[in-house]
Protein backbone atom coordinates (compact mmCIF):
# COMPACT_ATOMS: atom_id res chain seq x y z
CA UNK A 1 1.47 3.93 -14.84
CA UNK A 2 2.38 4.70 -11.58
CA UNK A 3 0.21 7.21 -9.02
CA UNK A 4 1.94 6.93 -6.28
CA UNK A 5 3.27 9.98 -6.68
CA UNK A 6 3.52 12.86 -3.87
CA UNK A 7 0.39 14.98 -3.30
CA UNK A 8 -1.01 13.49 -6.26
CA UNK A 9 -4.46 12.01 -5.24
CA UNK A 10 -5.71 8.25 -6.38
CA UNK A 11 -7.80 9.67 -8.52
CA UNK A 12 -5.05 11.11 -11.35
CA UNK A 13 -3.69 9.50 -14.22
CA UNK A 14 -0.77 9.38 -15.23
CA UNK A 15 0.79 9.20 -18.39
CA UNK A 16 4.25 8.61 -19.82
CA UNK A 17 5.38 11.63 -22.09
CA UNK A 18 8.43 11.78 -23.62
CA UNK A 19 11.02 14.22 -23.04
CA UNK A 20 12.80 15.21 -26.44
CA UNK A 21 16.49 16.22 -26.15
CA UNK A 22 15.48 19.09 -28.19
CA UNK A 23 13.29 20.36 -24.79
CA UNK A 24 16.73 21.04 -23.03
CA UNK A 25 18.16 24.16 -22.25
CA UNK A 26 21.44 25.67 -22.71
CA UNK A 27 22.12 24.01 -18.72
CA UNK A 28 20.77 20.54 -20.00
CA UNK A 29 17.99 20.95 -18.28
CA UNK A 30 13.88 20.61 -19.63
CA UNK A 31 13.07 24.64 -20.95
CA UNK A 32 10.39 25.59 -18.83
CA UNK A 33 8.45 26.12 -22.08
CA UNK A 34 8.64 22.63 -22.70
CA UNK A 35 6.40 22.18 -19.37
CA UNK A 36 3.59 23.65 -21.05
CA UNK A 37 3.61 20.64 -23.77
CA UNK A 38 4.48 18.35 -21.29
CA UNK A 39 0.81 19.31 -19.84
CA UNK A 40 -1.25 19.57 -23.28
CA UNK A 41 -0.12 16.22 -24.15
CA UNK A 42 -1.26 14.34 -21.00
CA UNK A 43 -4.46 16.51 -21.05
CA UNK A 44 -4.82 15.55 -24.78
CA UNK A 45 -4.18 11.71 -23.31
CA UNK A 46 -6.59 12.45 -20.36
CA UNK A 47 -9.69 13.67 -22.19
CA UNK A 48 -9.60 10.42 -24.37
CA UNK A 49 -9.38 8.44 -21.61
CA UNK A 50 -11.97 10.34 -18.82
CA UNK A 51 -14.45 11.63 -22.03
CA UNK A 52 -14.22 7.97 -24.21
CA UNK A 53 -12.48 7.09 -27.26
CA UNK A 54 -15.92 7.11 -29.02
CA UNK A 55 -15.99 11.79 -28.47
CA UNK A 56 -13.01 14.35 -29.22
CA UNK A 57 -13.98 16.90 -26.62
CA UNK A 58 -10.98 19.08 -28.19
CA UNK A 59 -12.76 18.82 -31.66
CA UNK A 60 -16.02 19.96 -29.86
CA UNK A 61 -14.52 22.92 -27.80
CA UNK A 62 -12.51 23.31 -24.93
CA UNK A 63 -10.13 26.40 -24.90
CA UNK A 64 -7.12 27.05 -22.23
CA UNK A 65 -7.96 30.59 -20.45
CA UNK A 66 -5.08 29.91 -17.82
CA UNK A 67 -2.13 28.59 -17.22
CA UNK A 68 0.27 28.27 -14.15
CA UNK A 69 3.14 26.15 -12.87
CA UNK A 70 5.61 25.94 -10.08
CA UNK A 71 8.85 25.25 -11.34
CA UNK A 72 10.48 22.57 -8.16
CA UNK A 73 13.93 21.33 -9.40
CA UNK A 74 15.65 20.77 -13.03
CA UNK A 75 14.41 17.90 -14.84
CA UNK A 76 17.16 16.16 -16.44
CA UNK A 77 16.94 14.22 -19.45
CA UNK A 78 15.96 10.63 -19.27
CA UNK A 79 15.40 7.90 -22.39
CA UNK A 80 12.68 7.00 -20.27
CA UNK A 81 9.45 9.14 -20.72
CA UNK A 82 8.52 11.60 -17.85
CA UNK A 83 5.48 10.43 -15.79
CA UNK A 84 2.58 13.53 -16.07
CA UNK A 85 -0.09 13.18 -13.39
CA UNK A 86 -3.82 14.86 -14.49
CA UNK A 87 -7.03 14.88 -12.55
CA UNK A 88 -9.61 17.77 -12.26
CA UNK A 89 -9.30 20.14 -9.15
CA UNK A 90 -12.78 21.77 -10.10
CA UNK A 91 -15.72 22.34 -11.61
CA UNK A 92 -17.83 25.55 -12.14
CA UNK A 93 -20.34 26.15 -14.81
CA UNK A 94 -18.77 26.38 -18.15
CA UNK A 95 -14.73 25.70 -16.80
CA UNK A 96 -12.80 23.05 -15.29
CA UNK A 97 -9.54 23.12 -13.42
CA UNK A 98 -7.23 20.80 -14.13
CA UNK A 99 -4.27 19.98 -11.62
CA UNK A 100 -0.86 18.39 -12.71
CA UNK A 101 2.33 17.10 -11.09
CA UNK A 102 5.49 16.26 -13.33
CA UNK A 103 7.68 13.66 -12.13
CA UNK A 104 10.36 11.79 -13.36
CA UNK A 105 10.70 8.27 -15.44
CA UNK A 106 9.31 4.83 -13.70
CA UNK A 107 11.95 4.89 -10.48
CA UNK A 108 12.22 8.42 -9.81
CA UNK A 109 9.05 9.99 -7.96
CA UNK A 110 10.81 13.69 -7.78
CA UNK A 111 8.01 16.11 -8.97
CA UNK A 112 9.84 18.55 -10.96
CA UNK A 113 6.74 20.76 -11.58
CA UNK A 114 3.52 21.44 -10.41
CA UNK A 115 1.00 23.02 -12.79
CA UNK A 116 -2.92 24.53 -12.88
CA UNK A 117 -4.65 24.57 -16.29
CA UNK A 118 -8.34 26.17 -16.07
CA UNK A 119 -10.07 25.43 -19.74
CA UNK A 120 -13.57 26.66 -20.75
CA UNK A 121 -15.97 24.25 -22.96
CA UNK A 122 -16.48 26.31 -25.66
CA UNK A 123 -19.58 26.51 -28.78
CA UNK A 124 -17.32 26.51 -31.74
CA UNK A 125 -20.60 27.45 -33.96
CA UNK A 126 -22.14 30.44 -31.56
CA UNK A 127 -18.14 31.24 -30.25
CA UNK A 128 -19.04 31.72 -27.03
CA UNK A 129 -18.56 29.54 -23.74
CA UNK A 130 -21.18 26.90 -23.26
CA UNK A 131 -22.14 24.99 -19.84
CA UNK A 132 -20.58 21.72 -19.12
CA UNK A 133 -22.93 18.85 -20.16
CA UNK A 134 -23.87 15.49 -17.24
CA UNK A 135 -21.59 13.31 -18.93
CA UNK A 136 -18.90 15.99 -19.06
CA UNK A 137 -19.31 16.40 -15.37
CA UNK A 138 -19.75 13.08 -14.13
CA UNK A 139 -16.08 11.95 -16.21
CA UNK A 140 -14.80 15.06 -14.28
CA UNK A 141 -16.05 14.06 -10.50
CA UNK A 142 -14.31 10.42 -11.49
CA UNK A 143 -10.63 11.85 -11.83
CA UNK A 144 -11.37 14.63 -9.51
CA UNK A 145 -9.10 15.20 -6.08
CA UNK A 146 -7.73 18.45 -4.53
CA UNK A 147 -7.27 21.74 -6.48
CA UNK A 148 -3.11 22.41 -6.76
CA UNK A 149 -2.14 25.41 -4.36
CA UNK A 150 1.13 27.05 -6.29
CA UNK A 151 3.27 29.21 -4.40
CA UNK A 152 1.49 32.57 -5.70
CA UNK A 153 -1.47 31.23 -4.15
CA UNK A 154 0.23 31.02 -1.28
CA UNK A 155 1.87 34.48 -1.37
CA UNK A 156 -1.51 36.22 -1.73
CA UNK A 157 -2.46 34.54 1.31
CA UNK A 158 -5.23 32.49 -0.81
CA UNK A 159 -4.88 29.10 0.79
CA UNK A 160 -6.52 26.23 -1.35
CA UNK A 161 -8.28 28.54 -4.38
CA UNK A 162 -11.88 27.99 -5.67
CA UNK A 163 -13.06 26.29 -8.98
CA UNK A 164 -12.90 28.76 -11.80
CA UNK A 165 -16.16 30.19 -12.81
């Protein structure tokens, strides 16, 4: 699919999603609860494709500890599936940071939503956090590009944030 989204780096993927007419609102609009799945499904996508078909990272432990998104204009709905950019704005120890953009079908580059996801690898066995193998970080530094900068990062006066610890 197409990456030629705005302020999405090279480095993203970009998977089509589909929009369910179920995910409007009472203003036939997407619910911006919807966004959230729109997100874990092209993560779910991404981590196949950046970690191998061969692994299930998910199945071996990574848990969401945040979630953000900018809300930029009503997404309509489209028979077409949504476009979901994904790369990886960071990397700290045991956590990642995940930055997304959510644009419309093939033909319409609007981004309707911007969105942050920080997830922790996680030791299902010991359940407790667990550092981020070489392999884990080298798929990582392959899809990685700028962290996304939402407008309450903005409104703190933070700039461009860190990687999450």
């Amino acid at each position: 699919m197409s990456t030629s989204l705005p302020d999405v780096p090279g480095s993203a993927s970009v998977f089509g999603i589909t929009v369910r007419w179920s995910d409007l609102d009472a203003y036939a609009h997407v619910n911006n609860v919807q966004y959230l799945r729109l997100l874990e499904e092209a993560r779910v996508y991404a981590f196949k494709e950046w970690f191998g078909q061969g692994r299930d990272v998910i199945d071996e432990g990574m848990l969401v500890v945040s979630q953000a998104i900018d809300y930029l204009l009503p997404m309509e709905f489209a028979y077409a599936p949504a476009r979901v950019a994904v790369w990886c704005g960071g990397v700290a120890g045991a956590s990642f940071e995940l930055g997304y953009a959510v644009a419309g079908p093939e033909g319409d580059d609007t981004v309707y939503a911007r969105g942050r996801v920080t997830l922790v690898a996680y030791d299902l066995r010991e359940q407790r956090p667990r550092r981020l193998g070489a392999e884990e970080r080298e798929a990582l530094a392959a899809v990685s590009g700028p962290a996304v900068v939402l407008r309450s990062d903005r409104a703190v006066g933070g700039g461009a944030r860190g990687a999450a610890s």
